[in-house]
C-alpha atoms as a PDB file:
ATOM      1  CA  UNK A   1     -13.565  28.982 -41.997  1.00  0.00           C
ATOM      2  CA  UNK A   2     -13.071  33.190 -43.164  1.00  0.00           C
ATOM      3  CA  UNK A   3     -11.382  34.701 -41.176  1.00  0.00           C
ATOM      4  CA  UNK A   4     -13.848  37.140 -40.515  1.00  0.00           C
ATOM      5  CA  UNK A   5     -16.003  34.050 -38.954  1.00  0.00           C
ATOM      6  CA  UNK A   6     -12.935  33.167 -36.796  1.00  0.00           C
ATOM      7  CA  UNK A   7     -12.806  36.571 -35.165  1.00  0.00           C
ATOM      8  CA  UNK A   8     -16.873  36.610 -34.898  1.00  0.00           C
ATOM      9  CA  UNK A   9     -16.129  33.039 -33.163  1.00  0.00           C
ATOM     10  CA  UNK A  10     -13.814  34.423 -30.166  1.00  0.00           C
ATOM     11  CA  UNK A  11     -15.383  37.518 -29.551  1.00  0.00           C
ATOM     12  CA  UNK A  12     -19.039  35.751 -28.990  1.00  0.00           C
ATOM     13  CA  UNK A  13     -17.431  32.670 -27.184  1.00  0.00           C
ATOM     14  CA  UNK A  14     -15.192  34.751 -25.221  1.00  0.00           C
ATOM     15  CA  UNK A  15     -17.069  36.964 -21.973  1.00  0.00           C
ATOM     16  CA  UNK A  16     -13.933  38.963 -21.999  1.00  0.00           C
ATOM     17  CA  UNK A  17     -11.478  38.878 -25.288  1.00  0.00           C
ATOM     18  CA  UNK A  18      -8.355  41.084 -25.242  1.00  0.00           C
ATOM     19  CA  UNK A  19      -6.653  41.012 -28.657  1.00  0.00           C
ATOM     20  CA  UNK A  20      -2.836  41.990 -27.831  1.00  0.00           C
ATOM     21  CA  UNK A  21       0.978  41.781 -28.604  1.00  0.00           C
ATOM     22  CA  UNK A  22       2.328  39.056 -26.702  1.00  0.00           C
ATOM     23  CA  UNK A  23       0.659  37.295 -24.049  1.00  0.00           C
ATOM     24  CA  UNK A  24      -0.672  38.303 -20.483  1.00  0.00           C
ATOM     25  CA  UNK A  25       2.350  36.736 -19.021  1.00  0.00           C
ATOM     26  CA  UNK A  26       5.376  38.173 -21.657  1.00  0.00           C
ATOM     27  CA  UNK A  27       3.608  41.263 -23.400  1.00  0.00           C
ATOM     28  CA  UNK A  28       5.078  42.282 -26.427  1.00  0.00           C
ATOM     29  CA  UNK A  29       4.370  45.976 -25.933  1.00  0.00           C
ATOM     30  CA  UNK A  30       3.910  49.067 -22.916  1.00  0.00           C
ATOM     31  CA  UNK A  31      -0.007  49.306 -24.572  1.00  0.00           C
ATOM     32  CA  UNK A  32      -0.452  45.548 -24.110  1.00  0.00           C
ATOM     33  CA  UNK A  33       0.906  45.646 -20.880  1.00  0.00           C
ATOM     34  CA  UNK A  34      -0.938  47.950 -18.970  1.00  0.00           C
ATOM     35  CA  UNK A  35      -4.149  46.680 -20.438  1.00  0.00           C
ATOM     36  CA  UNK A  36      -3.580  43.428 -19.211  1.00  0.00           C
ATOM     37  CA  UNK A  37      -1.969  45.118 -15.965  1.00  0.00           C
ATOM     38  CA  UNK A  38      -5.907  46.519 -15.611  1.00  0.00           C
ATOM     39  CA  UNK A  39      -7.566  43.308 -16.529  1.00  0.00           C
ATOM     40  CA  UNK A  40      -5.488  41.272 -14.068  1.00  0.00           C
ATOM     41  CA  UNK A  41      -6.423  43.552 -10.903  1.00  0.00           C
ATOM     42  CA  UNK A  42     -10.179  43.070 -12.096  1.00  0.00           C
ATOM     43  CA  UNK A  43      -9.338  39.562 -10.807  1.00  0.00           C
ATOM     44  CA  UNK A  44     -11.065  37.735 -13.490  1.00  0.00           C
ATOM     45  CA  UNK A  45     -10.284  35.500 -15.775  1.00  0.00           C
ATOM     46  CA  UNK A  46     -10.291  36.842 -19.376  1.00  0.00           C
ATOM     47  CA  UNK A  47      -9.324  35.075 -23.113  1.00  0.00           C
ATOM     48  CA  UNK A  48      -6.703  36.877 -25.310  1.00  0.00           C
ATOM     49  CA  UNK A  49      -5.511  36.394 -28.720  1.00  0.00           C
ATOM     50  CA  UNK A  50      -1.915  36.971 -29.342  1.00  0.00           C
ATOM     51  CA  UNK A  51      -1.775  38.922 -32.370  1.00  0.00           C
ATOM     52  CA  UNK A  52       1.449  38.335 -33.286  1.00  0.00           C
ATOM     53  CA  UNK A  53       1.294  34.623 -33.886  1.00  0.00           C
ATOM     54  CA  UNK A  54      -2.146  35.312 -35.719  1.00  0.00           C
ATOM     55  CA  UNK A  55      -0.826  37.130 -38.429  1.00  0.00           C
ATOM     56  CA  UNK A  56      -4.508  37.053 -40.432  1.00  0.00           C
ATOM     57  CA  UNK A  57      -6.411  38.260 -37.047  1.00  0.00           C
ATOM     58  CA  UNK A  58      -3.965  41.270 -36.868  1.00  0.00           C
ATOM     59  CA  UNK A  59      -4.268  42.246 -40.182  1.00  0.00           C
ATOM     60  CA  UNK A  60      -8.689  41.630 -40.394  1.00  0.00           C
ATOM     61  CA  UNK A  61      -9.075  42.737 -37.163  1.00  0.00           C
ATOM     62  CA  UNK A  62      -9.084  46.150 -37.891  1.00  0.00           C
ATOM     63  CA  UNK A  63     -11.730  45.768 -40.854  1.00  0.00           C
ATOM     64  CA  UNK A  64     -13.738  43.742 -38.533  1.00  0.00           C
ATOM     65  CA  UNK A  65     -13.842  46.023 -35.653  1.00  0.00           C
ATOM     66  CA  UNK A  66     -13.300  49.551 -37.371  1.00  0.00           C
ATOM     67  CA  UNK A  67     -10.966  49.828 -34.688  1.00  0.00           C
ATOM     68  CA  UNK A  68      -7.344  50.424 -36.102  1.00  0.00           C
ATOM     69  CA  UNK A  69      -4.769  49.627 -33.119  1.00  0.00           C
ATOM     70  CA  UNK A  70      -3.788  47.186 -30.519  1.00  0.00           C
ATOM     71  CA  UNK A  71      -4.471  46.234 -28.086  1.00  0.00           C
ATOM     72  CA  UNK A  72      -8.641  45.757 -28.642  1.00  0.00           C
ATOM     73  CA  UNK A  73     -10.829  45.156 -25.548  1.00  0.00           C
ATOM     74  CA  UNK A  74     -13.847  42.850 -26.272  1.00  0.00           C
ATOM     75  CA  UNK A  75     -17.091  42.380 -23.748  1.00  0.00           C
ATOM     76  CA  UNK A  76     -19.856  40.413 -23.928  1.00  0.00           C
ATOM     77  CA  UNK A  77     -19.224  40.921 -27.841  1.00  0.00           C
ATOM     78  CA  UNK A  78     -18.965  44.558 -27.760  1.00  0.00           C
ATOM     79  CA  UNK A  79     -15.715  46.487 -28.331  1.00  0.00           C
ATOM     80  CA  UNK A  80     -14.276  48.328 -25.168  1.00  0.00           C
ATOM     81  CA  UNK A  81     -11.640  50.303 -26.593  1.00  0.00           C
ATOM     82  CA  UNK A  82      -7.525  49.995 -26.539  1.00  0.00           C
ATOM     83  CA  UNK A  83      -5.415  51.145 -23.665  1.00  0.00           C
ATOM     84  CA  UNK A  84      -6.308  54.389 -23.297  1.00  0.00           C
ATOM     85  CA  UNK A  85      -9.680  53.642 -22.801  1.00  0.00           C
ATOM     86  CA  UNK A  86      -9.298  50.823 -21.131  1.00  0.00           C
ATOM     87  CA  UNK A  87      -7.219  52.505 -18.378  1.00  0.00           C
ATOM     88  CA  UNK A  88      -9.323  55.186 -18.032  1.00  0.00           C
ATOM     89  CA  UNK A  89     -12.361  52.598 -17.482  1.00  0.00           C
ATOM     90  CA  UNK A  90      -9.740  50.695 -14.896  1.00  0.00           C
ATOM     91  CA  UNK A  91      -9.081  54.185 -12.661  1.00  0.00           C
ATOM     92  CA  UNK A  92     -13.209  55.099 -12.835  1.00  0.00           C
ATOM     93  CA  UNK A  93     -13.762  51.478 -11.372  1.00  0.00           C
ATOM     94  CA  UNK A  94     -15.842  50.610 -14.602  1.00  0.00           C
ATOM     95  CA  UNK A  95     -13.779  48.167 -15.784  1.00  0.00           C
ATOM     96  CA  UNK A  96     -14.219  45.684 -13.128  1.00  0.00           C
ATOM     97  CA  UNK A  97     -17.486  46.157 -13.059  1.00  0.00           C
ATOM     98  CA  UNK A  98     -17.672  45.645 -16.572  1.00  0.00           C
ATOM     99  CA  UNK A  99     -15.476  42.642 -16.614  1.00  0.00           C
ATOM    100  CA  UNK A 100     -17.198  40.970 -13.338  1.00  0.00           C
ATOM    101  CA  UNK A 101     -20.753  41.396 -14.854  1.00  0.00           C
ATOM    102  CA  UNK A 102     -19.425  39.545 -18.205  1.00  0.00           C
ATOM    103  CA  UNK A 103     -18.158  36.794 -16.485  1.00  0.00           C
ATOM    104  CA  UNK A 104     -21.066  36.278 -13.922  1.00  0.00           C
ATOM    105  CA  UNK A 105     -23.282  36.044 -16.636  1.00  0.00           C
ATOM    106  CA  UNK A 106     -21.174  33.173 -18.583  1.00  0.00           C
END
């Protein structure tokens, strides 16, 4: 399978994707680690792709998304943003709403 299909694959079988350094439980990076900080206190469950161990997803992910950094935010198949964004979204109360509404509808 490209790689491109792959990534296409997660992000529409996946409510809510995160694409990070690490995982949610060690991340591998501050940016990684308060978006998954935000995700967790949205109290639902969300997929993530550790970047680092994917060494093909970090470097096409970019392409794919025309979205160059990490940590990318993925919902309902749309990109969210990285960390700033997603923080932002977490203090506004968005984010949960967001993330709650993605995984009701799965």
């Amino acid at each position: 399978m490209d790689i491109f299909e792959s990534i296409r694959e997660q992000i529409e079988s996946n409510p809510v994707i995160l694409y990070m350094k690490g995982s949610p439980n060690q991340p591998q990076c501050g940016f990684s680690a308060r978006s998954v900080q935000a995700l967790m206190a949205c109290g639902e469950r969300f997929a993530y792709v550790d970047i680092l161990t994917n060494p093909d997803i970090r470097a096409n992910l970019p392409k794919y998304a025309d979205w160059p950094t990490f940590p990318q935010l993925w919902v309902k198949g749309e990109l969210v943003g990285g960390c700033d964004i997603i923080t932002e979204l977490y203090e506004s109360g968005e984010l949960k709403r967001l993330v709650q509404e993605a995984t009701a509808a799965a």
